[in-house]
N, C-alpha and C. Protein backbone atom coordinates (compact mmCIF):
# COMPACT_ATOMS: atom_id res chain seq x y z
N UNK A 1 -33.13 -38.47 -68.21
CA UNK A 1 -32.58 -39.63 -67.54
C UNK A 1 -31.23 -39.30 -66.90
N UNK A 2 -30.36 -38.34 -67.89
CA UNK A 2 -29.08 -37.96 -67.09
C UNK A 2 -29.65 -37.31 -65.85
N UNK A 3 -30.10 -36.94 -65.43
CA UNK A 3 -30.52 -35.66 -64.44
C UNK A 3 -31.39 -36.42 -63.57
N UNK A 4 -32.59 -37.06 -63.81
CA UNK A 4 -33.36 -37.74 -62.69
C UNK A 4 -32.71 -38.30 -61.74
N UNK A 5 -32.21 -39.89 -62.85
CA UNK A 5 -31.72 -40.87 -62.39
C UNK A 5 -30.61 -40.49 -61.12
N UNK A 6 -29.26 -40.04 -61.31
CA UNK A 6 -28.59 -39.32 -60.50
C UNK A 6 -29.49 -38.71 -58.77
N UNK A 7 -30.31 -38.12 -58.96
CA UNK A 7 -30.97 -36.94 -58.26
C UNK A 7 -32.15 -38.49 -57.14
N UNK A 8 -32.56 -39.23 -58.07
CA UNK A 8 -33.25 -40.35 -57.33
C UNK A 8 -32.46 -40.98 -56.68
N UNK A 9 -30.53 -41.37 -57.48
CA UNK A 9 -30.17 -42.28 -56.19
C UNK A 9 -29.94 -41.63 -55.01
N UNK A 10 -29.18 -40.54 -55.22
CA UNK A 10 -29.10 -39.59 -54.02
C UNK A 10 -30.35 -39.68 -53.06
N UNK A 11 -31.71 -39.48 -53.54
CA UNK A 11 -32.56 -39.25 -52.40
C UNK A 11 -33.04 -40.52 -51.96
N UNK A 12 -32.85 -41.47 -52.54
CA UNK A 12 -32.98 -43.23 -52.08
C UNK A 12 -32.09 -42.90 -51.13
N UNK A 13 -30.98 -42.85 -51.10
CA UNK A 13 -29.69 -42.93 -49.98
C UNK A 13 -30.36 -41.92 -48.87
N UNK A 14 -30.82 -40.96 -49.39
CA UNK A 14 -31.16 -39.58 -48.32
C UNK A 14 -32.28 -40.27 -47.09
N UNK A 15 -33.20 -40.87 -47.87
CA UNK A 15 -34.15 -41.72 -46.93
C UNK A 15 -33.56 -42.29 -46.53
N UNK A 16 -32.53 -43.50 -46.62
CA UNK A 16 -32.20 -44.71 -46.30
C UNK A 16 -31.34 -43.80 -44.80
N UNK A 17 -30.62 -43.06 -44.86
CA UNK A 17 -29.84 -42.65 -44.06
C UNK A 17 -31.13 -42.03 -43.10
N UNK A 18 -31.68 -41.16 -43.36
CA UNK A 18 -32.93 -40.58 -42.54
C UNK A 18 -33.47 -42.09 -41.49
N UNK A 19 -33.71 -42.87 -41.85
CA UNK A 19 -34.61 -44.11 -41.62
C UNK A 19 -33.82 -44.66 -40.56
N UNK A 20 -31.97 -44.58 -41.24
CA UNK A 20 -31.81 -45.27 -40.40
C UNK A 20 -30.60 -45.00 -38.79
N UNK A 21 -31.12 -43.50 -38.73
CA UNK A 21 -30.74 -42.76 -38.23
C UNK A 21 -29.14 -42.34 -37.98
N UNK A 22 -28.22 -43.82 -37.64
CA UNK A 22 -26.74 -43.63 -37.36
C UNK A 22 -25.94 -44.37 -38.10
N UNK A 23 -26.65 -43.80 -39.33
CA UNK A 23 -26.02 -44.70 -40.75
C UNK A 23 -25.35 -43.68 -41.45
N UNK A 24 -24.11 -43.99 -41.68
CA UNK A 24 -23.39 -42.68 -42.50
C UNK A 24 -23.73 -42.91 -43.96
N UNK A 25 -24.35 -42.10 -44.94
CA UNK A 25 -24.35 -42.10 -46.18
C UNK A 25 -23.67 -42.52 -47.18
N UNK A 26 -23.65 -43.56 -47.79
CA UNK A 26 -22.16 -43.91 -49.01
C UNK A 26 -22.32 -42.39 -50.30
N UNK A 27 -21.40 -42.37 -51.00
CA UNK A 27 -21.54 -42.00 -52.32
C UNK A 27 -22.75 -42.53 -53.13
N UNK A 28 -23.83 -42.39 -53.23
CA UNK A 28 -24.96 -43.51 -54.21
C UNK A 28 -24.33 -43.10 -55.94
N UNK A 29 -23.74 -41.86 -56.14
CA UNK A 29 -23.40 -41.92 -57.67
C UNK A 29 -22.27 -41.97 -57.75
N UNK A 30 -21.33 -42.50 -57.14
CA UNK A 30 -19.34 -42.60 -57.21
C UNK A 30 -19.60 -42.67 -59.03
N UNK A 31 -18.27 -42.25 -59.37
CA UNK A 31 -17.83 -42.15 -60.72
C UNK A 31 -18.44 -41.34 -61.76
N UNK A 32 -19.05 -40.56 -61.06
CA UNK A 32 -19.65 -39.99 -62.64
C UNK A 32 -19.33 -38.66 -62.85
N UNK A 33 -18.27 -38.13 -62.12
CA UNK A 33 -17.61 -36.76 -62.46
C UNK A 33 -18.30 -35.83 -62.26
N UNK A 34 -18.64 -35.69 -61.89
CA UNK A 34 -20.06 -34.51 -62.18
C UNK A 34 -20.72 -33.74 -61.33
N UNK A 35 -21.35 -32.24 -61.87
CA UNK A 35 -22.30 -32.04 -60.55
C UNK A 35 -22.92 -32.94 -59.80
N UNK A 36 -23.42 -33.77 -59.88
CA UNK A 36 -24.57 -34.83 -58.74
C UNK A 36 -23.26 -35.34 -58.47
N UNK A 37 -22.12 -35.49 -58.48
CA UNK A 37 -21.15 -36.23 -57.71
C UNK A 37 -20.79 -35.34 -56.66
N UNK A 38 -20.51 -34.03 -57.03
CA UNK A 38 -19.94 -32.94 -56.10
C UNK A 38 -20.97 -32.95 -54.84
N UNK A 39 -22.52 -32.45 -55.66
CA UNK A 39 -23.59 -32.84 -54.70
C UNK A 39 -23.72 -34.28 -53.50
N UNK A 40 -23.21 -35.10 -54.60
CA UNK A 40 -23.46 -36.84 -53.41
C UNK A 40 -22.05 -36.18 -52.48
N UNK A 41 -21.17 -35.50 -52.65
CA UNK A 41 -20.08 -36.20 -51.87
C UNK A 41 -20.35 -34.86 -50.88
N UNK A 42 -20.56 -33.84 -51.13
CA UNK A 42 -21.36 -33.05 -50.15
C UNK A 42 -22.21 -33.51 -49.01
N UNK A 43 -23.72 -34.32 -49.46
CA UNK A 43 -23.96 -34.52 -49.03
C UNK A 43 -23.76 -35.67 -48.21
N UNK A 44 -22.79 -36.51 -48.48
CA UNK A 44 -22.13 -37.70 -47.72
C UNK A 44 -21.06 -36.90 -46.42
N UNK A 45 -20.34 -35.89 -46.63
CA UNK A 45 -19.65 -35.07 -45.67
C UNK A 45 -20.55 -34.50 -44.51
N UNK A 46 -21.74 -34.00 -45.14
CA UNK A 46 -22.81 -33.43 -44.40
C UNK A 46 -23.46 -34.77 -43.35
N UNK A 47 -23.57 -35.90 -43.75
CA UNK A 47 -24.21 -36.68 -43.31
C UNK A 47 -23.35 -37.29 -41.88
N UNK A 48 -21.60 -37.22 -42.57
CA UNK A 48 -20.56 -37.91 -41.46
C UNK A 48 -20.53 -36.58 -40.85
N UNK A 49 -20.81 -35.84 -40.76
CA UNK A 49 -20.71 -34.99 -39.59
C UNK A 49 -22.05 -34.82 -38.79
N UNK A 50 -23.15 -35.39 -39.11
CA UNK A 50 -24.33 -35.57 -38.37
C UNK A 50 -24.49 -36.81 -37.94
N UNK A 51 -23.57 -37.82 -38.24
CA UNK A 51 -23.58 -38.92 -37.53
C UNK A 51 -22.28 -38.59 -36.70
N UNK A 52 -20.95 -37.81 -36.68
CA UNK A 52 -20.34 -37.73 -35.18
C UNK A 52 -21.15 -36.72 -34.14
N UNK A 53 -21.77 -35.48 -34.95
CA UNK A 53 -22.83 -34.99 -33.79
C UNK A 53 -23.86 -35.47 -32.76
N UNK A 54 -24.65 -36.45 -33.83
CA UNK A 54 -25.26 -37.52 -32.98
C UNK A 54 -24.14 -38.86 -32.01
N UNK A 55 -23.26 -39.18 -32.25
CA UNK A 55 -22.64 -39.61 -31.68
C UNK A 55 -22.04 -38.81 -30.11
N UNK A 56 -21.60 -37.79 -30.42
CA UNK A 56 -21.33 -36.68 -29.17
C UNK A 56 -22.56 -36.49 -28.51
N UNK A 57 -23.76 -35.93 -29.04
CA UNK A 57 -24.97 -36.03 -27.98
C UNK A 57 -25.03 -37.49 -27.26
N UNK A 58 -25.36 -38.70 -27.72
CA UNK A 58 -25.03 -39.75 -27.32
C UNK A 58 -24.45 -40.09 -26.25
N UNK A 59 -23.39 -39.31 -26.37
CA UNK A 59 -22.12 -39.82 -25.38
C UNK A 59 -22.04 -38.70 -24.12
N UNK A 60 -22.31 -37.47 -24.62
CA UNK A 60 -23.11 -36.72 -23.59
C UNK A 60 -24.23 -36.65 -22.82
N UNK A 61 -25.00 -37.23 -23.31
CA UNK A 61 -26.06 -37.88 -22.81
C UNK A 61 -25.85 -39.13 -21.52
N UNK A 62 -25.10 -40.29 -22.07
CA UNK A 62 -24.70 -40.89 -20.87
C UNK A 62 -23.52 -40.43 -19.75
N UNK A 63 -23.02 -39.50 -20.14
CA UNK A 63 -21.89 -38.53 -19.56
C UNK A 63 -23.38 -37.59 -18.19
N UNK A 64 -24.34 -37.04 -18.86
CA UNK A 64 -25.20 -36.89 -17.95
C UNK A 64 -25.97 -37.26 -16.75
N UNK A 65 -25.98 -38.77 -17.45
CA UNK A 65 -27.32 -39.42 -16.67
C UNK A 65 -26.29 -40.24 -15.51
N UNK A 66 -24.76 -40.43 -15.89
CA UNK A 66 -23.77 -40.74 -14.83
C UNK A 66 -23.62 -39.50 -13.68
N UNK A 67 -23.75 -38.41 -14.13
CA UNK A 67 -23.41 -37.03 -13.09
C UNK A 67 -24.28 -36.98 -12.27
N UNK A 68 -25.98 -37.44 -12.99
CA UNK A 68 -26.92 -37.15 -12.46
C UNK A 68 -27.29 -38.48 -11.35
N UNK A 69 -26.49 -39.43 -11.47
CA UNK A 69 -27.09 -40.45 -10.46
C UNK A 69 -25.93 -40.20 -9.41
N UNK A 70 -24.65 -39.46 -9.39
CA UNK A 70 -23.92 -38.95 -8.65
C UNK A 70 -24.21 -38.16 -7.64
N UNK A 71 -24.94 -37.06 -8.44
CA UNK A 71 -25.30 -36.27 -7.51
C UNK A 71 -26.16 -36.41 -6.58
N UNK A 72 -27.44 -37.24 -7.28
CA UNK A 72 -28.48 -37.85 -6.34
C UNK A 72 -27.86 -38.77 -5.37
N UNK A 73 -26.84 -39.64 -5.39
CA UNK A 73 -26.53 -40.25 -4.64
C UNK A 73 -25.97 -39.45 -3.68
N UNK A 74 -25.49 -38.36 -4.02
CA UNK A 74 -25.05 -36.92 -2.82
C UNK A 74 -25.91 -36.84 -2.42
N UNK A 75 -27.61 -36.39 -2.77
CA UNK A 75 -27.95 -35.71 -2.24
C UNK A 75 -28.67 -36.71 -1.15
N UNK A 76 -28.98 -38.02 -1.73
CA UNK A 76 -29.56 -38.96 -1.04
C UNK A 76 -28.03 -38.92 0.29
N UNK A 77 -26.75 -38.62 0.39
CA UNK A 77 -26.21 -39.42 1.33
C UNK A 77 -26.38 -37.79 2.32
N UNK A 78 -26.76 -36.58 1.73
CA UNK A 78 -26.53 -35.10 2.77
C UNK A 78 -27.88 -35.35 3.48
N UNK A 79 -28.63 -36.34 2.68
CA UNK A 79 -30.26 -35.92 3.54
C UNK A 79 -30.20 -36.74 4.44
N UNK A 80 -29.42 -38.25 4.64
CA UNK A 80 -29.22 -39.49 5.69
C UNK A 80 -28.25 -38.24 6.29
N UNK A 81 -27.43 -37.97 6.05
CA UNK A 81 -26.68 -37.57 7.15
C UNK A 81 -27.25 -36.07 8.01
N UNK A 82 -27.84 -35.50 6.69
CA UNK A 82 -28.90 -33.97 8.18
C UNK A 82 -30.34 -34.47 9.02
N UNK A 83 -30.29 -35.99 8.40
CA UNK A 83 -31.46 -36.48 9.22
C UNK A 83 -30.40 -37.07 10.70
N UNK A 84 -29.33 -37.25 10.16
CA UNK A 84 -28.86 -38.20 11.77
C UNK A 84 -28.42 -36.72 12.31
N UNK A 85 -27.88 -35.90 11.75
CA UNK A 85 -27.22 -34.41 12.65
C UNK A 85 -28.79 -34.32 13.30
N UNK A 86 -29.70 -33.91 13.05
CA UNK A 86 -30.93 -33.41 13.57
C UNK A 86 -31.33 -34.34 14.68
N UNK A 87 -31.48 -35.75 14.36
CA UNK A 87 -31.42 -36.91 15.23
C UNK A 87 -30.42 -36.12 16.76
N UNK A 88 -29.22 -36.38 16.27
CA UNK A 88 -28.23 -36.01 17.17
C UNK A 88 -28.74 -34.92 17.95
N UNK A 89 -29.02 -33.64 17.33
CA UNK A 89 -29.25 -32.47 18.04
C UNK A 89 -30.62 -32.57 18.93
N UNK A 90 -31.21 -33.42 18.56
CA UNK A 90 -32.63 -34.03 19.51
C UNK A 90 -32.15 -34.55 20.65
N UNK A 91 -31.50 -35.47 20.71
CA UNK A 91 -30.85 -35.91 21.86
C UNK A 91 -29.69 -35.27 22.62
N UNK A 92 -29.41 -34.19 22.02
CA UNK A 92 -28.32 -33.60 22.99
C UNK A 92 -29.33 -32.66 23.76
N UNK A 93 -30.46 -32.31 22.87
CA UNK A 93 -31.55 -31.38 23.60
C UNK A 93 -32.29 -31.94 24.58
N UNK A 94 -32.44 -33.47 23.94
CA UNK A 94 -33.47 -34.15 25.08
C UNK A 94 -32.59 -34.41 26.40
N UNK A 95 -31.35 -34.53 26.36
CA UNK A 95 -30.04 -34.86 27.52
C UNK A 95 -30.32 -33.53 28.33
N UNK A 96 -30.27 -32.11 27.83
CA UNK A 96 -30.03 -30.93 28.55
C UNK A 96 -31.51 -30.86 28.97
N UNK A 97 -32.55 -31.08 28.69
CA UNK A 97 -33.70 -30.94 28.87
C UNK A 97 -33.47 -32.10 30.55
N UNK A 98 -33.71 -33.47 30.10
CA UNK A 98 -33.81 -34.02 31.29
C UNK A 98 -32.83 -33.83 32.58
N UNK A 99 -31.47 -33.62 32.47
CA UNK A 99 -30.59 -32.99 33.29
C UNK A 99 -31.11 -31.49 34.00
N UNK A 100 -31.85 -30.53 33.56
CA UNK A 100 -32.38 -29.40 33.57
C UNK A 100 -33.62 -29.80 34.78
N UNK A 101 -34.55 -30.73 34.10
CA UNK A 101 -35.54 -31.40 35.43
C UNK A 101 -35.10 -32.07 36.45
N UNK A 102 -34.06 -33.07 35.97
CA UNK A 102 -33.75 -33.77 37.31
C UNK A 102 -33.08 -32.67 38.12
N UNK A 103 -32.53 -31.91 37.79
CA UNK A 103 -31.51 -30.32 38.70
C UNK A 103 -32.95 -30.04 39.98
N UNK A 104 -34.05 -29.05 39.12
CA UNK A 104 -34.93 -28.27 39.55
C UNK A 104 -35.77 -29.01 40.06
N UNK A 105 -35.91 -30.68 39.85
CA UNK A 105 -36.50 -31.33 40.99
C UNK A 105 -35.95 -32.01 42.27
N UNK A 106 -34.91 -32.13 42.12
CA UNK A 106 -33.96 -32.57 42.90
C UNK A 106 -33.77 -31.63 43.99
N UNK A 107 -33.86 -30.52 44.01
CA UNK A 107 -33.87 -29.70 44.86
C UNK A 107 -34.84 -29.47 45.93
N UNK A 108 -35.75 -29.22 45.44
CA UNK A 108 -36.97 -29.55 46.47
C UNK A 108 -36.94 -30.64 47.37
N UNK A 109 -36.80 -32.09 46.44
CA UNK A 109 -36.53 -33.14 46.98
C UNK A 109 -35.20 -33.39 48.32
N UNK A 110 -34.19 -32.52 47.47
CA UNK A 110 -33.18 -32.57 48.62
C UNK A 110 -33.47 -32.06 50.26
N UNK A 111 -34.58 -30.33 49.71
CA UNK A 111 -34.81 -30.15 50.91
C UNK A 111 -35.80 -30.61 51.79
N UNK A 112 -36.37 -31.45 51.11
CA UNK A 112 -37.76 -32.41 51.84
C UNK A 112 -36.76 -33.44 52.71
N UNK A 113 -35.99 -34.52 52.07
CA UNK A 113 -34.93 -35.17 52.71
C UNK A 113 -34.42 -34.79 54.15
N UNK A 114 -33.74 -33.89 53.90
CA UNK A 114 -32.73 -32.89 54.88
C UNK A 114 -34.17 -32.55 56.40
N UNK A 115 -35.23 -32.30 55.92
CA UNK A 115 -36.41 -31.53 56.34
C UNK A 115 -36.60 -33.06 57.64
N UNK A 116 -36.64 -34.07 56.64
CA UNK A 116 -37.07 -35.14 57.23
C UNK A 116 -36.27 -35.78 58.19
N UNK A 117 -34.97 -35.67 58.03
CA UNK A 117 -33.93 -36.12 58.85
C UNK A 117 -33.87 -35.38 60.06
N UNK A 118 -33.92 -34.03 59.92
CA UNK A 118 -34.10 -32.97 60.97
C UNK A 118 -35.14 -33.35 61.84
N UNK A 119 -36.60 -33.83 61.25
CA UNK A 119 -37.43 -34.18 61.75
C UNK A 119 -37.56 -34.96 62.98
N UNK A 120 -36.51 -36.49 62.10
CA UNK A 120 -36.14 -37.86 62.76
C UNK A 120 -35.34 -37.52 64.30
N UNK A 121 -34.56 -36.66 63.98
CA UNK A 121 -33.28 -36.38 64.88
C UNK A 121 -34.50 -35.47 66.16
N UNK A 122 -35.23 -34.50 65.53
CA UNK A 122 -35.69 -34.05 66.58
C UNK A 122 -36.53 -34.73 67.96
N UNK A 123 -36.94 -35.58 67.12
CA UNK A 123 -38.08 -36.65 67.57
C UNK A 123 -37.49 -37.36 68.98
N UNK A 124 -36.00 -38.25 68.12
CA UNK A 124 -34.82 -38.96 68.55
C UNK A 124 -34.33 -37.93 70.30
N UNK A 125 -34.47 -36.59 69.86
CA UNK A 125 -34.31 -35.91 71.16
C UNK A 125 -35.13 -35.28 72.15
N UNK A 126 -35.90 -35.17 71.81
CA UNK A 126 -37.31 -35.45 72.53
C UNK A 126 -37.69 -36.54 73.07
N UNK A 127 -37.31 -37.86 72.63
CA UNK A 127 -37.72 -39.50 73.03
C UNK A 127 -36.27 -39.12 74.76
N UNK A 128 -35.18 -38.81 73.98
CA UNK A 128 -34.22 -38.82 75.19
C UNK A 128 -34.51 -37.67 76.12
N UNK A 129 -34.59 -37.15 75.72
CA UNK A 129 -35.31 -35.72 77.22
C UNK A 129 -36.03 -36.82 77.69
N UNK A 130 -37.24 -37.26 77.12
CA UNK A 130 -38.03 -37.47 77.93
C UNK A 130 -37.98 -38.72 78.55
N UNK A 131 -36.96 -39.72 78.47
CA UNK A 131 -36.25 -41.27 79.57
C UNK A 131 -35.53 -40.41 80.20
N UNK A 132 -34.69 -39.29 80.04
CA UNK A 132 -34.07 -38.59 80.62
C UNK A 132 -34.61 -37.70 81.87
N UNK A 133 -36.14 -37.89 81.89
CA UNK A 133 -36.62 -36.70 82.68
C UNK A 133 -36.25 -35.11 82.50
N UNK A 134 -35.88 -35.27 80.99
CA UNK A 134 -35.19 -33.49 81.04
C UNK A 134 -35.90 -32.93 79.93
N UNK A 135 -37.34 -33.31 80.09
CA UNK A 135 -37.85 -32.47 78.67
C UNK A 135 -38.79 -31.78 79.42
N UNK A 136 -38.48 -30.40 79.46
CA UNK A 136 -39.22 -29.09 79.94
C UNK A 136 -40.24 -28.52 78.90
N UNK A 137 -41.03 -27.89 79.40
CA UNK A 137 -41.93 -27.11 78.50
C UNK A 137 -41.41 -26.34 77.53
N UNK A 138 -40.38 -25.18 77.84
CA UNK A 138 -39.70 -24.80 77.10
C UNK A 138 -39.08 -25.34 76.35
N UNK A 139 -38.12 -26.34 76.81
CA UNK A 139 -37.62 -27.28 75.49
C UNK A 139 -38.69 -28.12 74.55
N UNK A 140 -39.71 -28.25 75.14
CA UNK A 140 -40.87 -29.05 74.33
C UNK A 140 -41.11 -27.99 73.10
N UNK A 141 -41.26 -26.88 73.40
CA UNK A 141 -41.73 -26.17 72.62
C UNK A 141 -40.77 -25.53 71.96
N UNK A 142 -39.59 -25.44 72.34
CA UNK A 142 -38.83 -25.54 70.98
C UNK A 142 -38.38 -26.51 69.82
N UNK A 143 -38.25 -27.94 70.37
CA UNK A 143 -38.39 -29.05 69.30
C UNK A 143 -39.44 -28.93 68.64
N UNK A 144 -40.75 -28.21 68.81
CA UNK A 144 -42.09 -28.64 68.34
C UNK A 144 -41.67 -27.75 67.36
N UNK A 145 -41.23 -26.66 67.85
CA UNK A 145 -41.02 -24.86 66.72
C UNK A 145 -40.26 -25.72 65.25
N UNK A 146 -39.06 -26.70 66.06
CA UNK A 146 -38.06 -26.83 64.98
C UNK A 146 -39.34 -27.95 63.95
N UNK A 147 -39.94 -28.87 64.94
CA UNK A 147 -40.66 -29.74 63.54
C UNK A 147 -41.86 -29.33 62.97
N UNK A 148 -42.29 -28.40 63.79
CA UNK A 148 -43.07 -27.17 62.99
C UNK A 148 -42.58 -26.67 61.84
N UNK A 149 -41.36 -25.97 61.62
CA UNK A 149 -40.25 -25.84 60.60
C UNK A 149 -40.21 -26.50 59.59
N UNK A 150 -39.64 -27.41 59.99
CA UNK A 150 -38.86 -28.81 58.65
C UNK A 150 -40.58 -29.02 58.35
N UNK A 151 -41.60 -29.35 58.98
CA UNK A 151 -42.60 -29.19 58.14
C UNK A 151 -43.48 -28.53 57.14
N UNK A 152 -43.25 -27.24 57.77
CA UNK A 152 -43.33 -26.02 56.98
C UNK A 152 -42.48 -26.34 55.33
N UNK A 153 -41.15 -26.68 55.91
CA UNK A 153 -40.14 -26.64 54.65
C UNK A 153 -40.70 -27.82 53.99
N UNK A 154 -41.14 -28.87 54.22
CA UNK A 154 -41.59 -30.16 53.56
C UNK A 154 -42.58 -30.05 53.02
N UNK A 155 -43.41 -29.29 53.53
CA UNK A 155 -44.72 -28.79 52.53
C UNK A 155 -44.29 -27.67 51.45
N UNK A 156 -43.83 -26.83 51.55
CA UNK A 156 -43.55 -25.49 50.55
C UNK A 156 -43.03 -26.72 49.55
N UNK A 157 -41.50 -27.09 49.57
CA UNK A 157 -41.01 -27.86 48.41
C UNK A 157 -41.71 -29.26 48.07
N UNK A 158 -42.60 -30.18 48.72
CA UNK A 158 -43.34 -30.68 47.98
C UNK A 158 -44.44 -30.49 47.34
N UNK A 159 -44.97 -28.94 47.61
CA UNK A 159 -45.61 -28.71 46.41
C UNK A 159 -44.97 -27.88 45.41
N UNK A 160 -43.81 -27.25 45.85
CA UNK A 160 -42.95 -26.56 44.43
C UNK A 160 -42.47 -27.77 43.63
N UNK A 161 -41.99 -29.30 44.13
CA UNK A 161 -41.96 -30.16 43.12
C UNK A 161 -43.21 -30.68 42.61
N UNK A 162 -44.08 -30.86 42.99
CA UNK A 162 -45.67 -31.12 42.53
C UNK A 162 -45.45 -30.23 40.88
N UNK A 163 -45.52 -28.85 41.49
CA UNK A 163 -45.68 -27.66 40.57
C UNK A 163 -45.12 -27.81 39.15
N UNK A 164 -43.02 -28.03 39.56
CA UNK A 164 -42.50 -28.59 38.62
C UNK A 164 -43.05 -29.62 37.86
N UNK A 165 -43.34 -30.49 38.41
CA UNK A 165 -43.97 -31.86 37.27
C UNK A 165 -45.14 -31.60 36.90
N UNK A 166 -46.26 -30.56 37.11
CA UNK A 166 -47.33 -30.75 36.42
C UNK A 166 -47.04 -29.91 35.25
N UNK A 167 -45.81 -28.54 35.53
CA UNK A 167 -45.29 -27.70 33.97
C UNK A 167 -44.91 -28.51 33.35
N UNK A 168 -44.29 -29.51 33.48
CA UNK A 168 -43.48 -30.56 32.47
C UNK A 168 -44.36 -31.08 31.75
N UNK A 169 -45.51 -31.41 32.58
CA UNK A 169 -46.15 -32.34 32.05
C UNK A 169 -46.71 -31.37 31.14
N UNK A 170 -47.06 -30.45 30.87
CA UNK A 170 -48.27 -29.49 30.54
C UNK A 170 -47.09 -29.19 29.28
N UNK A 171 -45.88 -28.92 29.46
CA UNK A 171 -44.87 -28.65 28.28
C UNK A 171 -44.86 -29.55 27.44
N UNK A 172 -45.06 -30.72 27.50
CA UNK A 172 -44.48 -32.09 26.91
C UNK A 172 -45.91 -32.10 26.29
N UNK A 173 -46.88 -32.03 26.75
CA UNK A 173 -48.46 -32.24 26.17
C UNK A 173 -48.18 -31.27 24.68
N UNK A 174 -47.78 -30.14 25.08
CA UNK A 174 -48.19 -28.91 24.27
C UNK A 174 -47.07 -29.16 23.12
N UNK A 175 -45.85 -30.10 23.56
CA UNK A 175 -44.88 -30.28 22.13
C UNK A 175 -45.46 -31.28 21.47
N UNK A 176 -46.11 -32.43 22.30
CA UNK A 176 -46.71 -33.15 21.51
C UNK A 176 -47.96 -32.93 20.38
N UNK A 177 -48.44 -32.01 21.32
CA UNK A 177 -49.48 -31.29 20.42
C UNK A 177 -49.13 -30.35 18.85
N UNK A 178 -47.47 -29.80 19.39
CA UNK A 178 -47.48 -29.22 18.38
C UNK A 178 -46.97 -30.27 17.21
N UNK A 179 -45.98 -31.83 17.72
CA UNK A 179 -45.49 -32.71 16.74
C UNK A 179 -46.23 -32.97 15.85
């Protein structure tokens, strides 16, 4: 009975603390001088230091799960922001891209314009030679040479712009194809 009794309250307490996980252990045999006292108060030291251990995991634990919604909130704000940089860099590409077509079509176009005015003007002097009575064969046939010309030039660059817009088109198919 000296020896059980002792050894049972201890392990009553041992469960009770087990069970109840962040329960610090009392003394279960205070006063009785003795080995099983040395033992209870052992194991009561043993126990307050596994309830501040568990306490530090605890607290490290929410020390974690704060870092960790930090960081995600980083990483959630680097991915909004390399989605708008990329955004951005689309449109500075799509800007140099359309500036790039309007250039290389514009040109053609300019000289179709120019082609046409030349045209107008020639016409315009030919109409006056001829109220004028001063349109000779020779001069006939050099106005004809010149709108022979500007036509020449009006055909070459409206089909080099033709040309341009059907690559575009054929480029733009093939990115779409690859999107």
């Amino acid at each position: 009975r000296l020896v059980l009794k002792p050894i049972q309250k201890i392990n009553k307490a041992l469960l009770e603390a087990i069970v109840s996980k962040d329960k610090i252990l009392q003394n279960p045999v205070e006063g009785l001088r003795d080995e099983f006292e040395e033992v209870a108060l052992s194991v009561v030291a043993l126990s307050a230091r596994l309830s501040g251990d568990v306490q530090l995991i605890l607290e490290s634990r929410e020390q974690l799960q704060i870092e960790k919604e930090k960081t995600e909130s980083a990483l959630n704000d680097l991915k909004i922001t390399q989605e708008a940089l990329l955004h951005s860099e689309k449109q500075a590409s799509l800007g140099s891209l359309v500036s790039g077509v309007a250039h290389e079509v514009n040109t053609p176009l300019g000289i179709i314009i120019t082609s046409v005015t030349c045209m107008s003007d020639v016409v315009i002097k030919i109409e006056q030679d001829l109220e004028d009575n001063k349109l000779s064969r020779q001069l006939l046939q050099e106005r004809m040479a010149q709108l022979h010309e500007a036509v020449d030039l009006i055909t070459h660059n409206a089909d080099r712009a033709s040309l341009l817009i059907t690559n575009f088109k054929l480029l733009a198919k093939e990115q779409t194809s690859e999107s």
